[in-house]
Protein backbone atom coordinates (compact mmCIF):
# COMPACT_ATOMS: atom_id res chain seq x y z
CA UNK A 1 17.94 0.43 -14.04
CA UNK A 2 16.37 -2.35 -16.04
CA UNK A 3 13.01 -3.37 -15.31
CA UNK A 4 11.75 -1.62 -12.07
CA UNK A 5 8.81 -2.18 -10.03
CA UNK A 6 7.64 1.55 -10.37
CA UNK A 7 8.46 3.90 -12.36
CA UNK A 8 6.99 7.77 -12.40
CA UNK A 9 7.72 10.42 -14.60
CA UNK A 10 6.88 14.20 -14.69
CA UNK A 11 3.86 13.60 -12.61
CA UNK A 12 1.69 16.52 -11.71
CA UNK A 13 -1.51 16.24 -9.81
CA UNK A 14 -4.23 18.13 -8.74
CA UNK A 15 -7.79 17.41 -6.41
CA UNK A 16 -10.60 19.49 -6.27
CA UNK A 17 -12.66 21.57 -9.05
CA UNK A 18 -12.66 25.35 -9.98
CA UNK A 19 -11.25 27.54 -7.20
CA UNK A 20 -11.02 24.87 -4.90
CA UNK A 21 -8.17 23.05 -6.94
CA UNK A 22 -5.06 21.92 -5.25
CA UNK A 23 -1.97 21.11 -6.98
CA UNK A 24 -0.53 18.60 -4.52
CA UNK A 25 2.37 16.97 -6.37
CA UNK A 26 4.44 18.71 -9.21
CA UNK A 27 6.90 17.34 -11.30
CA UNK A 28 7.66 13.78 -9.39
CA UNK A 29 10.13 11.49 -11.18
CA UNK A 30 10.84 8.11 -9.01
CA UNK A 31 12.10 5.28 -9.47
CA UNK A 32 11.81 2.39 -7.28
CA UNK A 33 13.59 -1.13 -7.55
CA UNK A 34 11.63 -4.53 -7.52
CA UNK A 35 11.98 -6.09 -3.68
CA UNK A 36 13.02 -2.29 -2.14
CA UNK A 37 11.38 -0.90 1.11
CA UNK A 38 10.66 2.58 0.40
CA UNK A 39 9.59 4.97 2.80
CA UNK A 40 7.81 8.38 2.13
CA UNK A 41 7.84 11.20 5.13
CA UNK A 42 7.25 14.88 5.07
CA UNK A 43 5.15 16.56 6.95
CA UNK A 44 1.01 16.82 6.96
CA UNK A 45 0.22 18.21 3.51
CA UNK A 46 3.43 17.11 2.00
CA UNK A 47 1.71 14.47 -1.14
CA UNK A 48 2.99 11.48 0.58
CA UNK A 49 -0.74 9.91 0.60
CA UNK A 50 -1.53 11.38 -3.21
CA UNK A 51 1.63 9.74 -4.32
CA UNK A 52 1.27 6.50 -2.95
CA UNK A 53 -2.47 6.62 -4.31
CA UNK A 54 -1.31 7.24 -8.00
CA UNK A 55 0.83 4.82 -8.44
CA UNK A 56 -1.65 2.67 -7.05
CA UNK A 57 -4.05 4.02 -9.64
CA UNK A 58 -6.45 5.24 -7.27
CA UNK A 59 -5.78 9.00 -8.20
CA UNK A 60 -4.91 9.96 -11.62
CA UNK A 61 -2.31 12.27 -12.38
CA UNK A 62 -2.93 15.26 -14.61
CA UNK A 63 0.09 14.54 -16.46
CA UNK A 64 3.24 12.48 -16.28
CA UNK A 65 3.84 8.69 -16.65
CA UNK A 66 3.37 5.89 -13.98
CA UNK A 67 4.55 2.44 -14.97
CA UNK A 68 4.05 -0.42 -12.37
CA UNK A 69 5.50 -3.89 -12.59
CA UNK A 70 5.56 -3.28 -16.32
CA UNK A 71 2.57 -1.72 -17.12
CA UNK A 72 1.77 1.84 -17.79
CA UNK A 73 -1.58 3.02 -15.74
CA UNK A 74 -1.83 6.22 -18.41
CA UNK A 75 -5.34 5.78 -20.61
CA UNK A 76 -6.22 2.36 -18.24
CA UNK A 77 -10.53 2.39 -17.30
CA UNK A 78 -11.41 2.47 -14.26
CA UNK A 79 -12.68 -1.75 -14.53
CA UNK A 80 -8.99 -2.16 -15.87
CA UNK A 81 -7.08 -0.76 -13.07
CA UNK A 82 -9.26 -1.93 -10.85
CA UNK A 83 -8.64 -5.80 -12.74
CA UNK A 84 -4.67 -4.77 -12.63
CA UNK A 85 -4.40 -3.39 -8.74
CA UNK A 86 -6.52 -6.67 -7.90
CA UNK A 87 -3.93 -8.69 -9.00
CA UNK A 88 -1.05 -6.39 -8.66
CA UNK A 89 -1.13 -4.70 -5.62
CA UNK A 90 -2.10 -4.98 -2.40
CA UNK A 91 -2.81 -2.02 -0.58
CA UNK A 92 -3.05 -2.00 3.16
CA UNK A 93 -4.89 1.41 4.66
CA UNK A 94 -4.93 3.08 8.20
CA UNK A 95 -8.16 2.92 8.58
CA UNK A 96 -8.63 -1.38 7.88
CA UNK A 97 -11.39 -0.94 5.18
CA UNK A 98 -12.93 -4.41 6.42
CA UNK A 99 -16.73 -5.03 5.43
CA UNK A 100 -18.60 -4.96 8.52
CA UNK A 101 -20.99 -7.91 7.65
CA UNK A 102 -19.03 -10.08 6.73
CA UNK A 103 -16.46 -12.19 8.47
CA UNK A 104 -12.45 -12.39 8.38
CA UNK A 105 -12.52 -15.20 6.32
CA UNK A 106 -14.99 -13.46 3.49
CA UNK A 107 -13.54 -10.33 4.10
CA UNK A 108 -10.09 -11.92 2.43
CA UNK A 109 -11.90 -14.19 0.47
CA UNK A 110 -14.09 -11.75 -1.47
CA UNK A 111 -11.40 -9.90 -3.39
CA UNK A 112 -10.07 -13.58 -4.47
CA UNK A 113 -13.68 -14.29 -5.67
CA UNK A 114 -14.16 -11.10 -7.61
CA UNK A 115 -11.09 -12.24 -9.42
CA UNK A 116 -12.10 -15.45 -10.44
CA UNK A 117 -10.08 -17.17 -8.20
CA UNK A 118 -11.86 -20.78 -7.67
CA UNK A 119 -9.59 -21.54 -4.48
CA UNK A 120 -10.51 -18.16 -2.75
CA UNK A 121 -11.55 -19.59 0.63
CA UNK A 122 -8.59 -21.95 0.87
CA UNK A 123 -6.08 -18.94 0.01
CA UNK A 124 -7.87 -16.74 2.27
CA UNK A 125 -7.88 -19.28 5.21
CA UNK A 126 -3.86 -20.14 4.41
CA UNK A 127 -3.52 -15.72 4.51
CA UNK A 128 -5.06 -15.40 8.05
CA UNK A 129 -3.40 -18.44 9.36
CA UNK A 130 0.18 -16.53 8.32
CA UNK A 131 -0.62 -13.28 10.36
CA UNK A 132 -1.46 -15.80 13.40
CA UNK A 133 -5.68 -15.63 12.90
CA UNK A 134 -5.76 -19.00 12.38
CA UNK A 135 -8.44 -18.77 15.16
CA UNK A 136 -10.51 -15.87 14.18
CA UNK A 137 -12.19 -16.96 10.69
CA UNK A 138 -15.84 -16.51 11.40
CA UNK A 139 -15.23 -13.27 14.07
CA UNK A 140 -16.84 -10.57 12.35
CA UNK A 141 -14.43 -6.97 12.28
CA UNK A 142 -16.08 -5.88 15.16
CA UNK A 143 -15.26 -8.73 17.15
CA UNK A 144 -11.48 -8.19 16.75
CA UNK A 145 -9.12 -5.82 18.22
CA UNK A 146 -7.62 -2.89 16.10
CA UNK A 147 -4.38 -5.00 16.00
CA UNK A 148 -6.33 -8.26 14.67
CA UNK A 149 -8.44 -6.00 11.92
CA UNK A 150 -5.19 -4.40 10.25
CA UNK A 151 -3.63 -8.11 10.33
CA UNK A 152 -6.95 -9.40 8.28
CA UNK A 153 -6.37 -6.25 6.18
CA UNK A 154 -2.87 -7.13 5.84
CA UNK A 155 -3.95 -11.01 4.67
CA UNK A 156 -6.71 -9.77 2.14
CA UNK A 157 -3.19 -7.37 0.60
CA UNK A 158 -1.53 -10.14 0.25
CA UNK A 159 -3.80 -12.60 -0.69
CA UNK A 160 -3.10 -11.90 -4.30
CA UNK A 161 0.41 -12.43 -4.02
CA UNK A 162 0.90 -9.09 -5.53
CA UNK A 163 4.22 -7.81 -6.77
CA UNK A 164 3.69 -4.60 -5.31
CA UNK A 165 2.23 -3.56 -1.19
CA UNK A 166 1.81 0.06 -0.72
CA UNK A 167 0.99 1.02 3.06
CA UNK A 168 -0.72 4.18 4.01
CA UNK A 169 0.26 4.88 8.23
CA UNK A 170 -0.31 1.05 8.70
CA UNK A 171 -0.29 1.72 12.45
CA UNK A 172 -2.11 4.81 12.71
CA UNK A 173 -4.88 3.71 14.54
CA UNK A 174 -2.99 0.92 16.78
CA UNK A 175 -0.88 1.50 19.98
CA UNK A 176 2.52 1.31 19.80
CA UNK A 177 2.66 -2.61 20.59
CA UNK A 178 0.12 -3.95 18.32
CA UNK A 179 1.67 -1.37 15.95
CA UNK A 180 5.37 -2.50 15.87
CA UNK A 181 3.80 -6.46 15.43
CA UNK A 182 2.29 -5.59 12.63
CA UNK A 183 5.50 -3.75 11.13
CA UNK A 184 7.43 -6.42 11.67
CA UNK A 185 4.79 -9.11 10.52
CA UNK A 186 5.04 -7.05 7.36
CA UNK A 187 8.32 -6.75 7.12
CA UNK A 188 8.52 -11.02 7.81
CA UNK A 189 6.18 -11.34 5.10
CA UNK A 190 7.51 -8.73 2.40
CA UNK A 191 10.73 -10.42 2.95
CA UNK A 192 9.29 -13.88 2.26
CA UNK A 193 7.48 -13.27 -1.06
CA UNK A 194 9.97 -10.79 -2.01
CA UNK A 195 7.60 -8.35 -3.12
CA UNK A 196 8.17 -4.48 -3.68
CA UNK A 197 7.38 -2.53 -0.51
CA UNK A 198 5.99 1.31 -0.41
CA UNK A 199 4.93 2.78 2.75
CA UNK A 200 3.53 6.43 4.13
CA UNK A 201 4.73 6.93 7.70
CA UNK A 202 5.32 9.82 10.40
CA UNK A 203 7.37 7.27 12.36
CA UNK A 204 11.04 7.29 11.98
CA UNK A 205 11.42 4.34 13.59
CA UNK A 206 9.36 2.60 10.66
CA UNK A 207 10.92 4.64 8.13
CA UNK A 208 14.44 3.46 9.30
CA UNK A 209 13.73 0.01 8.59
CA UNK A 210 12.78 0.59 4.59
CA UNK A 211 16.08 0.48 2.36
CA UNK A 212 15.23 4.06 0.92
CA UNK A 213 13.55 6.68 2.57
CA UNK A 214 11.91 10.11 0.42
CA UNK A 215 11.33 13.00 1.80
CA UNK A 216 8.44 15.20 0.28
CA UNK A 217 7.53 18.73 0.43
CA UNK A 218 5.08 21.25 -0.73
CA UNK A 219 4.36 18.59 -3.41
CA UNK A 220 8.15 18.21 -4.62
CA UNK A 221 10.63 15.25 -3.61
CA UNK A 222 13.03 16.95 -1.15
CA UNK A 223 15.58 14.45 -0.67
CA UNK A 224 15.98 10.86 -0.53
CA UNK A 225 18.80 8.18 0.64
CA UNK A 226 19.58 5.44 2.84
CA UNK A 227 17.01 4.91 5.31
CA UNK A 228 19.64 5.17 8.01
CA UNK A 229 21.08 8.56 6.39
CA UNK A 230 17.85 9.67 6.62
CA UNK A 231 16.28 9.24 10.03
């Protein structure tokens, strides 16, 4: 396959220090084509979260290779990846990880700013307007419904217009209404900008709308196909 959006290698991970150390993934090798939905299920404990974390470069593997849109993550400081996922991907987590004090608008706004971005309001105003918030730009997070924070969440991802969104249980926290608008806002929006889509989920549902679904166990890739096969 020439040229994918991810590629992993031999990855091995472990968390924790001394006794307490968990190996959680061992010996992952994944490829995953630029513009595929991919899926990852398994059950609690499986490495689904860990995995989608290292290749965002938010956990680092102990060894193995991860190479996103291009780049290998392996030797990268911690300023670096954070300069590369900035611009790279956007990640969109269960729990919205909106800044309390400040409003939807700066909430999307401020990663623009921190990369130098001189149109950063502008973008971030065009971002919330596309997941319908047009009218919410000064409500602060608590002023919003679960449904609107993930959407401002899911505007600050994709402010960047990154190659790559990773989700982690996008609609853990939401009912099952607000939770399948989101999905398919996603969807709509992944679509549009043809970016490379990776998402955590317990839902089959969800899961049966990626193009590729993978199955992890105990750490190890079980089995992976069609989404449809799958589910």
């Amino acid at each position: 396959m020439a040229d994918p959006a991810i590629e992993i290698r031999d990855l091995d991970l472990s968390l924790g220090r001394g006794a307490a150390r968990v190996h959680i993934l061992q010996g992952i090798s994944l490829t995953i084509r630029r513009g595929e939905a991919v899926g990852l299920i398994g059950p609690s404990g499986s490495g689904k979260s860990t995995l989608l974390m290292a290749l965002a470069g938010l956990e680092k593997p102990d060894r193995g290779a991860i190479v996103v849109d291009g780049v290998s993550l392996a030797g990268m400081s911690e300023d670096a990846l954070a300069k590369f996922r900035g611009a790279r991907i956007g990640i969109v987590f269960q729990s919205f990880h909106l800044i309390p004090t400040l409003t939807a608008l700066e909430n999307v706004a401020a990663p623009l700013e921190l990369a130098g971005a001189s149109d950063a309001f502008e973008r971030a105003e065009a971002e919330l307007a596309a997941v319908g918030l047009a009218g919410r730009l000064r409500h602060y997070p608590a002023q919003l419904s679960g449904g609107e924070q993930q959407r401002v969440a899911l505007a600050r991802a994709l402010a960047p217009r990154p190659a790559i969104l990773v989700a982690d249980e996008p609609t853990g926290n939401l009912d099952e209404a607000t939770g399948q608008a989101i999905i398919d806002l996603m969807f709509e929006l992944r679509a549009e900008r043809g970016a490379t889509l990776v998402l955590v989920t317990h839902d089959p549902d969800l899961a049966a709308r990626c193009d590729r679904t993978i199955r992890l166990r105990s750490g190890r890739i079980e089995a992976q196909a069609p989404a449809r096969v799958m589910a």
